[in-house]
PDB file of N, CA and C in Angstrom:
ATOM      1  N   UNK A   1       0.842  -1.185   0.000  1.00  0.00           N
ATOM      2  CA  UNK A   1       0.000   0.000   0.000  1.00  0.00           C
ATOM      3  C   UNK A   1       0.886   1.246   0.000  1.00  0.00           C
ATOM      4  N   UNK A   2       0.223   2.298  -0.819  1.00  0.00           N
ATOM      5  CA  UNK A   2       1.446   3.530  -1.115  1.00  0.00           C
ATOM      6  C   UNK A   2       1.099   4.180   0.194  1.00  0.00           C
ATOM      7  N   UNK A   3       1.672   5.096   0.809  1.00  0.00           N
ATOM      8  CA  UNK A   3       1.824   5.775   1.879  1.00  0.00           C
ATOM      9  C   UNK A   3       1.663   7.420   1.327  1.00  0.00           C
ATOM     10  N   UNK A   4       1.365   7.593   0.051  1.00  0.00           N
ATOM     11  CA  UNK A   4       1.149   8.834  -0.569  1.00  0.00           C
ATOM     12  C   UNK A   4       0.443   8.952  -1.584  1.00  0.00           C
ATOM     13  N   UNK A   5      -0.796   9.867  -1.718  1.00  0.00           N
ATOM     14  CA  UNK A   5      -1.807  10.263  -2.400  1.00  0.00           C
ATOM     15  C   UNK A   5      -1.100  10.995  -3.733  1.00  0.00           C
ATOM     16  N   UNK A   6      -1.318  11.431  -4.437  1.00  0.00           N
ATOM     17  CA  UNK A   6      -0.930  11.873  -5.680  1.00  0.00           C
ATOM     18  C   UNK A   6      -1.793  13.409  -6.332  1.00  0.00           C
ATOM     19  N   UNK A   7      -3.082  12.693  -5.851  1.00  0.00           N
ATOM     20  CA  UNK A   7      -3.948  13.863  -6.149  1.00  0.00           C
ATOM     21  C   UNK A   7      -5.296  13.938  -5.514  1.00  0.00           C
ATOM     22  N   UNK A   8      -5.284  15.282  -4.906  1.00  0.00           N
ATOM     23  CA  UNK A   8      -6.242  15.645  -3.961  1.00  0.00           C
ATOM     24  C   UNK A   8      -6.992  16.923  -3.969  1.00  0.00           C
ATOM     25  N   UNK A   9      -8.309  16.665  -4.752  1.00  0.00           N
ATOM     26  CA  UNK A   9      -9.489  17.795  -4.896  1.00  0.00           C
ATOM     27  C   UNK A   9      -9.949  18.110  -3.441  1.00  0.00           C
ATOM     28  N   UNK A  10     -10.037  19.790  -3.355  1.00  0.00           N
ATOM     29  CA  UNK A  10     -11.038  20.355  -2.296  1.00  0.00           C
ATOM     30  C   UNK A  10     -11.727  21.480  -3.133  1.00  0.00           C
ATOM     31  N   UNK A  11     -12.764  20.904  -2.604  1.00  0.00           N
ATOM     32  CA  UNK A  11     -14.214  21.798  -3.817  1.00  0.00           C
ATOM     33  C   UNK A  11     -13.911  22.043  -5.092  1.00  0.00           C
ATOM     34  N   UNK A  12     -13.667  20.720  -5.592  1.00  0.00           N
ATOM     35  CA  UNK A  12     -13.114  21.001  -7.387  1.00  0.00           C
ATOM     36  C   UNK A  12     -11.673  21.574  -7.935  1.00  0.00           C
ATOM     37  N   UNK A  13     -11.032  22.152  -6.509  1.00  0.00           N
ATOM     38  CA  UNK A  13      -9.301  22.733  -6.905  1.00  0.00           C
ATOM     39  C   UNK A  13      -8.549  21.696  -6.450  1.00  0.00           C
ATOM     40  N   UNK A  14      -7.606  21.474  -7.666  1.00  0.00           N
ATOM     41  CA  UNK A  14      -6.429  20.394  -7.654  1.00  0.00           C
ATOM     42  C   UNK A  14      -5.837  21.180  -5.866  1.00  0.00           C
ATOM     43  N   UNK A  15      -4.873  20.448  -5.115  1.00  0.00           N
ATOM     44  CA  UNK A  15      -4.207  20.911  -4.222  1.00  0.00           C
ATOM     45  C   UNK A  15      -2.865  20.408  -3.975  1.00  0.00           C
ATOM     46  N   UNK A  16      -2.482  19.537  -4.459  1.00  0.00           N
ATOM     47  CA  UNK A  16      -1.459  18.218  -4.688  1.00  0.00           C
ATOM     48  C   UNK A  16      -1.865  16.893  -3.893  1.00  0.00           C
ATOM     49  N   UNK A  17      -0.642  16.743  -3.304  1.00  0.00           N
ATOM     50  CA  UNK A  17      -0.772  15.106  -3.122  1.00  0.00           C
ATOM     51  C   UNK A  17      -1.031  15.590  -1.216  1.00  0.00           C
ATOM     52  N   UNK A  18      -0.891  14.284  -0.909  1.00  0.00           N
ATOM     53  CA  UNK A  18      -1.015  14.387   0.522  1.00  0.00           C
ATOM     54  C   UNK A  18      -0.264  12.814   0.915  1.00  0.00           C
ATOM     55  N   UNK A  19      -0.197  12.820   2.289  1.00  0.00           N
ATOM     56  CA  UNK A  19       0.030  11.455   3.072  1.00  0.00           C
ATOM     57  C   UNK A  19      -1.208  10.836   3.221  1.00  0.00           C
ATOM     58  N   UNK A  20      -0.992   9.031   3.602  1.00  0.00           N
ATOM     59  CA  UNK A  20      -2.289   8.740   4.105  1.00  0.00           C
ATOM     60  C   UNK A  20      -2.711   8.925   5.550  1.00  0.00           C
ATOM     61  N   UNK A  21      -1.288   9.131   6.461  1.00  0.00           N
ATOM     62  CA  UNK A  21      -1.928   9.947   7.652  1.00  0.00           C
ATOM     63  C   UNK A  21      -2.938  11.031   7.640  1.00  0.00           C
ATOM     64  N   UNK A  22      -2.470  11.869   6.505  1.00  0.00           N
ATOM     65  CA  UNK A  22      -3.141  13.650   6.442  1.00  0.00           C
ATOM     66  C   UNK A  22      -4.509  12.765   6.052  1.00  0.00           C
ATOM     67  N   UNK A  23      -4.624  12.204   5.111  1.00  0.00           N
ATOM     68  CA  UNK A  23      -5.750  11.755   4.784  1.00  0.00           C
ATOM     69  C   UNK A  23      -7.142  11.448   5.812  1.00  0.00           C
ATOM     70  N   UNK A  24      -6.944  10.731   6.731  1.00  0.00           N
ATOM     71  CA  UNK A  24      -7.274  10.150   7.978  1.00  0.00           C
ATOM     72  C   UNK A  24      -7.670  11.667   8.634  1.00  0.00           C
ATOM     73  N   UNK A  25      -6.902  12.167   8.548  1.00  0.00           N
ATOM     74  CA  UNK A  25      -7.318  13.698   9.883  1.00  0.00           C
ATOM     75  C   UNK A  25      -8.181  14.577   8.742  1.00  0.00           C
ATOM     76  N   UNK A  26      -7.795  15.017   7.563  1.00  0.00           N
ATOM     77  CA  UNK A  26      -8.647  15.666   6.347  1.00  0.00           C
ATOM     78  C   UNK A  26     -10.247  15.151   6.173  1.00  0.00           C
ATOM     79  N   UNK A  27     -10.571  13.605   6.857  1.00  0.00           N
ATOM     80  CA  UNK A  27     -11.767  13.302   6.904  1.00  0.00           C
ATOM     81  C   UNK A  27     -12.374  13.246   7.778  1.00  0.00           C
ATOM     82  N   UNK A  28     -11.761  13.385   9.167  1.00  0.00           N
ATOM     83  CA  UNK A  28     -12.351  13.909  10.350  1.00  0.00           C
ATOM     84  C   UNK A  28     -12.736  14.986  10.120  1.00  0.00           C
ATOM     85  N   UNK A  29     -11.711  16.122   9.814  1.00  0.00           N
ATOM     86  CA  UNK A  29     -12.150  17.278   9.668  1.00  0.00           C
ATOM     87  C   UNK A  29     -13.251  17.734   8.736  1.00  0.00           C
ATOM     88  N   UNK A  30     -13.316  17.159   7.750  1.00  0.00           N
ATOM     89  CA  UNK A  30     -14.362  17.473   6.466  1.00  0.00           C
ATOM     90  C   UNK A  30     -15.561  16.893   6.971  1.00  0.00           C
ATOM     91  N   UNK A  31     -15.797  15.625   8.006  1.00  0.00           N
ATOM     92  CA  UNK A  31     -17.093  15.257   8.492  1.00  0.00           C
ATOM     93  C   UNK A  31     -17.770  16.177   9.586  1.00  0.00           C
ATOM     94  N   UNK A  32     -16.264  16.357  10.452  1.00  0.00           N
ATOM     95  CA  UNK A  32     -17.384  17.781  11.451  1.00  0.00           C
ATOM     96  C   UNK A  32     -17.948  18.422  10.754  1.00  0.00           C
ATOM     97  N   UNK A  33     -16.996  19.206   9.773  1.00  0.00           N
ATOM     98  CA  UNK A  33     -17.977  20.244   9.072  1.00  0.00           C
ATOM     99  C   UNK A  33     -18.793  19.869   8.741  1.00  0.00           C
ATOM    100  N   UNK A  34     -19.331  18.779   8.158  1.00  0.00           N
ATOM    101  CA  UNK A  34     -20.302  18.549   7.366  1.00  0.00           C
ATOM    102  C   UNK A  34     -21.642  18.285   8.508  1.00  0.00           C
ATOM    103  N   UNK A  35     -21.299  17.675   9.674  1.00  0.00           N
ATOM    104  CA  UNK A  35     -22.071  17.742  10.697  1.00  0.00           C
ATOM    105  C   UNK A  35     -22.710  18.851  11.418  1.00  0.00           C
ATOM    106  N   UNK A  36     -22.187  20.266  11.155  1.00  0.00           N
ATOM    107  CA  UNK A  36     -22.314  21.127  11.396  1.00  0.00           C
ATOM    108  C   UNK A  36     -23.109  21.802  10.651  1.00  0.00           C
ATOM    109  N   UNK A  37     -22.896  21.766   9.274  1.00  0.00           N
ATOM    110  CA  UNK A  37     -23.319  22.171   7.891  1.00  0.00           C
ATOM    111  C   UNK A  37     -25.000  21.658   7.588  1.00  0.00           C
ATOM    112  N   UNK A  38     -25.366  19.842   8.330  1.00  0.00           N
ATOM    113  CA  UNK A  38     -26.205  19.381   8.218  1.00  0.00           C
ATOM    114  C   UNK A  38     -27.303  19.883   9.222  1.00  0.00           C
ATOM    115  N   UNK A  39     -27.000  20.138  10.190  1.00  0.00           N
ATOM    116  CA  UNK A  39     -27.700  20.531  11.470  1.00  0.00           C
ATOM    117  C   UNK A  39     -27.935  22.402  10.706  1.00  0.00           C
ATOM    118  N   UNK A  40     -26.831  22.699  10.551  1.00  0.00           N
ATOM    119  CA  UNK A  40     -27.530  24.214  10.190  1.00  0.00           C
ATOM    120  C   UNK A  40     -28.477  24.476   9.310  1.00  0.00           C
ATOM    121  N   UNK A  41     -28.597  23.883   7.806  1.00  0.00           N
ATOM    122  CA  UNK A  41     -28.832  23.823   7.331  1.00  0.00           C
ATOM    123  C   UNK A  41     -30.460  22.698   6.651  1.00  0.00           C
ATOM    124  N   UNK A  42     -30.298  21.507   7.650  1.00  0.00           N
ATOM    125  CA  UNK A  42     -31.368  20.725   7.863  1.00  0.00           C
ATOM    126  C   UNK A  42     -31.339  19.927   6.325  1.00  0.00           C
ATOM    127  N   UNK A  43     -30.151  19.742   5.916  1.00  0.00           N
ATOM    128  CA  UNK A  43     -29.894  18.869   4.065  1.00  0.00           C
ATOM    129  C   UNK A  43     -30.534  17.642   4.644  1.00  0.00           C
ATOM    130  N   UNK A  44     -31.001  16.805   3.444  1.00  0.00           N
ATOM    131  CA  UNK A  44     -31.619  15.737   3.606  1.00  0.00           C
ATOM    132  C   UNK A  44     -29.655  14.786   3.622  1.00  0.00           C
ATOM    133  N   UNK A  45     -28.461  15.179   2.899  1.00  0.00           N
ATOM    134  CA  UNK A  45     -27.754  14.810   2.765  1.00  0.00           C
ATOM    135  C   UNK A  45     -25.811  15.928   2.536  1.00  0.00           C
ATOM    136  N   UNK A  46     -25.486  15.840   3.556  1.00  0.00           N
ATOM    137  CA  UNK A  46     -24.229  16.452   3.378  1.00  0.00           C
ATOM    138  C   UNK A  46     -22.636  15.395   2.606  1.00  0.00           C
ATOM    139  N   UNK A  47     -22.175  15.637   1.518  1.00  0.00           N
ATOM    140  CA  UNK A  47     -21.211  14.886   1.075  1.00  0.00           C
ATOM    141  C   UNK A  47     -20.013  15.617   1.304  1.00  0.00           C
ATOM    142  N   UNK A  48     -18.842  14.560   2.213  1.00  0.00           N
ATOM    143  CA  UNK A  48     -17.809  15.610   2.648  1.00  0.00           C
ATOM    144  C   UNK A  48     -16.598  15.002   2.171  1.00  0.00           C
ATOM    145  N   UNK A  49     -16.127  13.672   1.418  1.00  0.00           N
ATOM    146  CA  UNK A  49     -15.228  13.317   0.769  1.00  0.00           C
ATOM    147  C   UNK A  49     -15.546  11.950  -0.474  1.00  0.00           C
ATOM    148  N   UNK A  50     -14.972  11.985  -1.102  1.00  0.00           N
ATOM    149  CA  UNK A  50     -15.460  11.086  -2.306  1.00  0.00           C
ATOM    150  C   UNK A  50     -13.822  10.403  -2.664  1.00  0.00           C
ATOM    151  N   UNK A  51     -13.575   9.291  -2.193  1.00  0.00           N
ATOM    152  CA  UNK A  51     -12.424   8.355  -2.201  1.00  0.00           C
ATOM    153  C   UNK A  51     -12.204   7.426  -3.353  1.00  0.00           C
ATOM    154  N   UNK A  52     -11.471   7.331  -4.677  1.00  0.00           N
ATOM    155  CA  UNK A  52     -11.252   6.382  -5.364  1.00  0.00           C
ATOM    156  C   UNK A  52     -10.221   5.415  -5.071  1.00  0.00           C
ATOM    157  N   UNK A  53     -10.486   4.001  -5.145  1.00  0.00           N
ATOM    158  CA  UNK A  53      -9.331   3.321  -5.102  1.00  0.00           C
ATOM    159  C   UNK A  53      -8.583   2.857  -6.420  1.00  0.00           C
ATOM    160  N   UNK A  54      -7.310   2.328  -6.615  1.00  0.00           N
ATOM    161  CA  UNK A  54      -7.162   1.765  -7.681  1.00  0.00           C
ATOM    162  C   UNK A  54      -7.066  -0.261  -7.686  1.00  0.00           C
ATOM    163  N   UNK A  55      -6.759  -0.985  -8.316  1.00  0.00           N
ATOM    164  CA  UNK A  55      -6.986  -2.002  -8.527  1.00  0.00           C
ATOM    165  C   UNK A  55      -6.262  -2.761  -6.656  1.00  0.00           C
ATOM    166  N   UNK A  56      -5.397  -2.254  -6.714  1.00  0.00           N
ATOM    167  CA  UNK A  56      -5.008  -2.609  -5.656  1.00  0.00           C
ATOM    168  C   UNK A  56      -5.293  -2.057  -4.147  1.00  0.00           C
ATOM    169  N   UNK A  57      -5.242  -1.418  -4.356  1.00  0.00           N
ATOM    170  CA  UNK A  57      -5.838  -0.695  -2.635  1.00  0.00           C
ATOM    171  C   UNK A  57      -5.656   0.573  -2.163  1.00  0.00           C
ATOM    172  N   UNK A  58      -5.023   0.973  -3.510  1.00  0.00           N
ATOM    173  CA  UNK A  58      -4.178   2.293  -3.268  1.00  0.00           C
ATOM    174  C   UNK A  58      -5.317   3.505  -3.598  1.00  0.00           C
ATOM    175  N   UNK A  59      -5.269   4.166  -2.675  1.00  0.00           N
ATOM    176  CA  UNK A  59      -6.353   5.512  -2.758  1.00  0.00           C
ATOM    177  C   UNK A  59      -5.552   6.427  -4.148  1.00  0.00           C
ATOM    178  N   UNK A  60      -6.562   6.460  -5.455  1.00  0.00           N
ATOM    179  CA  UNK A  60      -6.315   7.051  -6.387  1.00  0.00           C
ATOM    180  C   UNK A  60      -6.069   8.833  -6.264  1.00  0.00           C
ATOM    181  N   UNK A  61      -7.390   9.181  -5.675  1.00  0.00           N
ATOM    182  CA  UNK A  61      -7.893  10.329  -5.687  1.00  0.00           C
ATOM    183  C   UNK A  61      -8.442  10.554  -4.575  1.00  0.00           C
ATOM    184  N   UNK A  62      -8.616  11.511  -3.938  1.00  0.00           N
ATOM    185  CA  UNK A  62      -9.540  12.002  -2.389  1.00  0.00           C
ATOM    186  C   UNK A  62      -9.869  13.826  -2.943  1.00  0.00           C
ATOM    187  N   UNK A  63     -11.205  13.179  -3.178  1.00  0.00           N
ATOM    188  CA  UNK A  63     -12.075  14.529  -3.087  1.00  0.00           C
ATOM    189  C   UNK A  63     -12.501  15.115  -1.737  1.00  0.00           C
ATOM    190  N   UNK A  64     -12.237  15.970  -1.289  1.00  0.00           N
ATOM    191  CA  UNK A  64     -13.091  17.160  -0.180  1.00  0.00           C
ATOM    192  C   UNK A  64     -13.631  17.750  -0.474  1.00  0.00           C
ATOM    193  N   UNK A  65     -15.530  18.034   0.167  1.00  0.00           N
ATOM    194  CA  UNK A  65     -16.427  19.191   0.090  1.00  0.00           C
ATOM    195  C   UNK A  65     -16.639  20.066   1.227  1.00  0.00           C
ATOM    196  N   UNK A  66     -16.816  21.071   1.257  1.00  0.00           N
ATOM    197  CA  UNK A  66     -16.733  22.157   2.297  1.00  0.00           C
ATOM    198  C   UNK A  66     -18.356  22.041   2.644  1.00  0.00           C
ATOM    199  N   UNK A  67     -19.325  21.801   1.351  1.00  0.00           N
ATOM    200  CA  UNK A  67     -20.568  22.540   1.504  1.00  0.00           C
ATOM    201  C   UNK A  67     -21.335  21.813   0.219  1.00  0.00           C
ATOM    202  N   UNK A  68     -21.177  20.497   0.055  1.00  0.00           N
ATOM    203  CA  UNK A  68     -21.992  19.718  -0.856  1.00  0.00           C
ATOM    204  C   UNK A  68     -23.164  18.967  -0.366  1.00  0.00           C
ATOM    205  N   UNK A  69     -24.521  19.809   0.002  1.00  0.00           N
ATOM    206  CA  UNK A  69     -25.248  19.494   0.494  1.00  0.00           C
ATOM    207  C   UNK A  69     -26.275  18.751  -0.775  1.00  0.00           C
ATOM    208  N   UNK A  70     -27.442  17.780  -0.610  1.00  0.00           N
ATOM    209  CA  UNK A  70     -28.208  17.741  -1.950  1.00  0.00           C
ATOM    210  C   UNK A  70     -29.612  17.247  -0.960  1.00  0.00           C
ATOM    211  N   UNK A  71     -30.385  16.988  -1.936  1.00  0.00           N
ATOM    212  CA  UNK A  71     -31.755  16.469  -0.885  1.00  0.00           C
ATOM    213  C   UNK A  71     -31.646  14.866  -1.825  1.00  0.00           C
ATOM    214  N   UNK A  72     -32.870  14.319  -1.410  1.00  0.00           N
ATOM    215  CA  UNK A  72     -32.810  12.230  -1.792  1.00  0.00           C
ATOM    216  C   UNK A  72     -32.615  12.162  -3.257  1.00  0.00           C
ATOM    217  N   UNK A  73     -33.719  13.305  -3.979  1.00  0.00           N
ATOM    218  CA  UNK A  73     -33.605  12.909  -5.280  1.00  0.00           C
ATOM    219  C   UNK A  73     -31.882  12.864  -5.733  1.00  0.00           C
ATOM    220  N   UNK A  74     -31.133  13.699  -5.567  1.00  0.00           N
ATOM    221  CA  UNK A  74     -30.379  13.894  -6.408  1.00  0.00           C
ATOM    222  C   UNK A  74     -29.043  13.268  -5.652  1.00  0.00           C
ATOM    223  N   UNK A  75     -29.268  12.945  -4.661  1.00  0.00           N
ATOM    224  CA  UNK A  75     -28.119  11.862  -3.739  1.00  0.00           C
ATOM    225  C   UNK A  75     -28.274  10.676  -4.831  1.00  0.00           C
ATOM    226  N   UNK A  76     -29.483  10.137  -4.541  1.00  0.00           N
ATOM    227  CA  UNK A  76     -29.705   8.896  -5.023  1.00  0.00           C
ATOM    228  C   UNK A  76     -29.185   8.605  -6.835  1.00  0.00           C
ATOM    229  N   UNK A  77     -29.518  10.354  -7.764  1.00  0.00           N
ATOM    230  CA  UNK A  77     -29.254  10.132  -8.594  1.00  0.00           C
ATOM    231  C   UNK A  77     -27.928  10.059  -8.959  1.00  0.00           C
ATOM    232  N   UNK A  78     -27.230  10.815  -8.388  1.00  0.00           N
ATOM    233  CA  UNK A  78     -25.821  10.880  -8.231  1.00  0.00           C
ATOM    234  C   UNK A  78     -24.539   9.689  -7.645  1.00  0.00           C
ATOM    235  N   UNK A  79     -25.086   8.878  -6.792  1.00  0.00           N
ATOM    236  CA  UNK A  79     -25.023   7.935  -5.954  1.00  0.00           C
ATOM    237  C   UNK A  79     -25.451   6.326  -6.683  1.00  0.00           C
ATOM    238  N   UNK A  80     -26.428   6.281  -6.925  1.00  0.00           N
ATOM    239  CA  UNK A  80     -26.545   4.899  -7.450  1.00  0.00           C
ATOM    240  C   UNK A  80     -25.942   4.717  -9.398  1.00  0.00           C
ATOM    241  N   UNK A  81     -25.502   5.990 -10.029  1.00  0.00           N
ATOM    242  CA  UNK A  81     -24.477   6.057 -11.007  1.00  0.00           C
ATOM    243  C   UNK A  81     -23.464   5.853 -10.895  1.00  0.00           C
ATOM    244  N   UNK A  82     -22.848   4.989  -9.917  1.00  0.00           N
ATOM    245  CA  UNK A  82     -21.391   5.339  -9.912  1.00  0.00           C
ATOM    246  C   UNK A  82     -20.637   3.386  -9.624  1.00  0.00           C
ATOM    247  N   UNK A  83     -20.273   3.125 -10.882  1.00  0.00           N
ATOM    248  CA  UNK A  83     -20.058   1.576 -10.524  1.00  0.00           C
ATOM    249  C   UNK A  83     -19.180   1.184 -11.421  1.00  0.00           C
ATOM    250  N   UNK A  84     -18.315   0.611 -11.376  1.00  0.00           N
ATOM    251  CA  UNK A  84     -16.767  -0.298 -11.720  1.00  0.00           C
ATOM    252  C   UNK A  84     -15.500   0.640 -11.491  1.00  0.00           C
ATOM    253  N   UNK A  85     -15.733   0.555  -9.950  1.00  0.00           N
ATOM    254  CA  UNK A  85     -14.473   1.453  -9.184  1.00  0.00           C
ATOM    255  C   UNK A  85     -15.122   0.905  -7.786  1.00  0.00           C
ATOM    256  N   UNK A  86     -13.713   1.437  -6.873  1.00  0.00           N
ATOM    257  CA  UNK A  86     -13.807   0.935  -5.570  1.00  0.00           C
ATOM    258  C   UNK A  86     -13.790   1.983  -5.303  1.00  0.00           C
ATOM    259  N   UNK A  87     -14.752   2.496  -4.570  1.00  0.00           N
ATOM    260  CA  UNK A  87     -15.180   3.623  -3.715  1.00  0.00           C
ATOM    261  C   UNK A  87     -15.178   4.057  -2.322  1.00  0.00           C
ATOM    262  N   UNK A  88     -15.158   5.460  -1.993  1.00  0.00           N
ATOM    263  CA  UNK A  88     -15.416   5.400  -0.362  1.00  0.00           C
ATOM    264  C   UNK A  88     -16.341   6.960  -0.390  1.00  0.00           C
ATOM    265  N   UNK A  89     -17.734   6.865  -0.145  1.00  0.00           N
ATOM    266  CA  UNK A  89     -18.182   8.007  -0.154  1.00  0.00           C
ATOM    267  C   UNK A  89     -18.593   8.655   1.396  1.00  0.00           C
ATOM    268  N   UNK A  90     -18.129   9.814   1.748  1.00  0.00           N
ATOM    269  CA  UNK A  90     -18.238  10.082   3.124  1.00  0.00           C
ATOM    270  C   UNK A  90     -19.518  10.829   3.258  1.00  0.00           C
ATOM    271  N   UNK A  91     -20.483  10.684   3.744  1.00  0.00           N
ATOM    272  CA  UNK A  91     -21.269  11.710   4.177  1.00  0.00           C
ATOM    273  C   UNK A  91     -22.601  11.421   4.945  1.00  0.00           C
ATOM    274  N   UNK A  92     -23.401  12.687   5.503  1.00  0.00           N
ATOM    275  CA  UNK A  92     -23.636  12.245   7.067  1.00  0.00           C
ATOM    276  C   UNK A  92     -25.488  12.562   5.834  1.00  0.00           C
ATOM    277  N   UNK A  93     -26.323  11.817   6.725  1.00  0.00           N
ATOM    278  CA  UNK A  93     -27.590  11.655   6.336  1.00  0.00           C
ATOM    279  C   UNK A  93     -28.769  12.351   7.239  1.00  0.00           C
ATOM    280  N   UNK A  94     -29.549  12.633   7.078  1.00  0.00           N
ATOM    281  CA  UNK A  94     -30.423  13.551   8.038  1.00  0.00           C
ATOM    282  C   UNK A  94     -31.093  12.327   8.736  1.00  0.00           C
TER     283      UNK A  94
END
């Protein structure tokens, strides 16, 4: 398993690479917010990181959202599209 990310989106801006330690604390942090974000806001759905793997185990890509809130329809539409990849989608549900 690589010990380093390569490429890492926050709200759609490239940022570079990261560790997989940073990784681990970057999704704590992106879930408070999003816990915070959900309660303020009352989203049917807050999305706070979107994880690709590659064939082996190695985290491709790690997306961060600050403020990607959606309601069922468009979770679901967004969400049940997404298949022949290993995934990790983070986010907190009302």
């Amino acid at each position: 398993m690589n010990d380093w990310i390569n490429i890492v989106m926050i709200d759609g801006v490239y940022h570079g690479g990261m560790s997989i330690k940073s990784l681990a604390e970057f999704k704590e942090l992106y879930r408070n917010n999003a816990l915070t974000l959900q309660k303020n806001i009352n989203a049917d759905h807050v999305v706070y990181c979107y994880i690709t793997y590659d064939n082996n185990g190695n985290v491709e890509i790690a997306r961060f959202y600050s403020s990607l809130s959606m309601d069922d329809k468009t979770f679901n539409e967004r969400t049940t599209s997404i298949y022949d990849t290993d995934y990790y989608i983070g986010v907190i549900h009302k």
